[in-house]
Protein backbone atom coordinates (compact mmCIF):
# COMPACT_ATOMS: atom_id res chain seq x y z
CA UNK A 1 162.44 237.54 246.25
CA UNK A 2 160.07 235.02 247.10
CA UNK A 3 161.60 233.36 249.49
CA UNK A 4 162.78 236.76 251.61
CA UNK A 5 159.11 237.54 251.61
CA UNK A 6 158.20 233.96 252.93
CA UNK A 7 160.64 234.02 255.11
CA UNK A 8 159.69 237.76 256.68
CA UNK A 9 156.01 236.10 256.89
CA UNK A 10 157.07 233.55 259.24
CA UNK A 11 158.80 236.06 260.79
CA UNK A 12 155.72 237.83 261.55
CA UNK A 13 153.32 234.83 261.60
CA UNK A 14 155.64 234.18 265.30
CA UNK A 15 154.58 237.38 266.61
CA UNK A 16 150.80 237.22 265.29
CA UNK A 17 150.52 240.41 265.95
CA UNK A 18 146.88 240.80 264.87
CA UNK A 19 146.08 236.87 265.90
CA UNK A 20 144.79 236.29 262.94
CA UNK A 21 146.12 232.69 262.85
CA UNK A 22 144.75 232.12 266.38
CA UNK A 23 141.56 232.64 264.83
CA UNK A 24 142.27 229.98 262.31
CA UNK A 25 143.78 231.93 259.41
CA UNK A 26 145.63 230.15 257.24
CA UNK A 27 149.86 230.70 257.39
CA UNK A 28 150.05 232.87 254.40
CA UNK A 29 147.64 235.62 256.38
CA UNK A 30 150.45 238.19 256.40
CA UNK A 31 152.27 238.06 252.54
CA UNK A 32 150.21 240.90 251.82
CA UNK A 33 152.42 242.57 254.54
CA UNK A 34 155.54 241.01 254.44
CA UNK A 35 155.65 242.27 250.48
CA UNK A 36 154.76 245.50 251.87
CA UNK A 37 157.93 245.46 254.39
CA UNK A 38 160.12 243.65 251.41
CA UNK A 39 159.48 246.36 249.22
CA UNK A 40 160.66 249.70 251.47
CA UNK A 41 163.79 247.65 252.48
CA UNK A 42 165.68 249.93 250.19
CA UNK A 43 163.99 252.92 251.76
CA UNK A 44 164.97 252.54 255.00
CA UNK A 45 168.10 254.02 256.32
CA UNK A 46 167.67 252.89 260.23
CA UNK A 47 166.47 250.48 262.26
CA UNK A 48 163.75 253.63 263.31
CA UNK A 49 163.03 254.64 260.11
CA UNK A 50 162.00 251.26 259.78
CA UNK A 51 160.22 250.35 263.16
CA UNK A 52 158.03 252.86 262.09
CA UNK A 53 156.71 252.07 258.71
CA UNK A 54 156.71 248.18 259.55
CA UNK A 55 154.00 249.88 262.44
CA UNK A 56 152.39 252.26 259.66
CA UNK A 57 151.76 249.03 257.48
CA UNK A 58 150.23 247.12 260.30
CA UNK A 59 148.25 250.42 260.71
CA UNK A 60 146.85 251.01 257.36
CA UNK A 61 146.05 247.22 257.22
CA UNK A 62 144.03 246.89 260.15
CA UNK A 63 143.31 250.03 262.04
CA UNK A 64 139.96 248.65 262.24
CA UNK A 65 141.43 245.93 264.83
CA UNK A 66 144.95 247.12 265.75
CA UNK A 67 144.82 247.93 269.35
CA UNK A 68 148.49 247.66 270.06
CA UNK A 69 150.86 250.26 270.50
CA UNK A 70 154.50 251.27 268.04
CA UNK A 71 156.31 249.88 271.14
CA UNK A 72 154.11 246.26 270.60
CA UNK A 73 155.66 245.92 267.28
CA UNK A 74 160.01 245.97 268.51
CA UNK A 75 160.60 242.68 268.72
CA UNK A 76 159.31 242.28 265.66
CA UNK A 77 160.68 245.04 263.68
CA UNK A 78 164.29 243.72 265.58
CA UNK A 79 163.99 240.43 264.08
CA UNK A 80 162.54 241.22 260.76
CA UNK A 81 165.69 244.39 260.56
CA UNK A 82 168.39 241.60 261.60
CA UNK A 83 167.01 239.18 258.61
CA UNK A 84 167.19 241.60 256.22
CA UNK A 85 170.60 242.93 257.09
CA UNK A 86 171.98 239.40 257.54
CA UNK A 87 170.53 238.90 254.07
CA UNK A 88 170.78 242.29 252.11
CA UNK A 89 173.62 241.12 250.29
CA UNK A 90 172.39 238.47 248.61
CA UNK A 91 169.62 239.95 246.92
């Protein structure tokens, strides 16, 4: 499990979707998230589904900051859903 987490946390640590680590944070910024995505994996039923709580976790996280729209966060979502179907049957 550890390593699906890391591995969605680069993942998101490409996109920077905050910019946290443009503003120096350190690389493991966004675990707190990418356990939050790793754990409604088995939730999720479509890639929609998902798009959209992957963009309600960014929400509740930093709504104090987030100034992007749901759209912003596609590429993302796309990359982080394609990981975790490639990978879904190994866990």
């Amino acid at each position: 499990m550890a390593s699906q987490i890391d591995d969605i946390s680069v993942i998101i640590n490409r996109y920077d979707p905050i910019r946290l680590l443009d503003e120096g944070c350190p690389v493991d910024e966004y675990i707190p998230e990418a356990q939050l995505i790793y754990s409604m994996w088995n939730d999720t039923l479509s890639f929609e589904t998902f798009h959209h709580n992957l963009y309600q976790i960014f929400l509740d996280q930093f709504k104090w900051i987030l100034e992007k729209s749901r759209s912003y966060f596609i590429p993302m979502a796309r990359d982080i859903w394609s990981y975790m179907k490639m990978n879904e049957a190994v866990w």
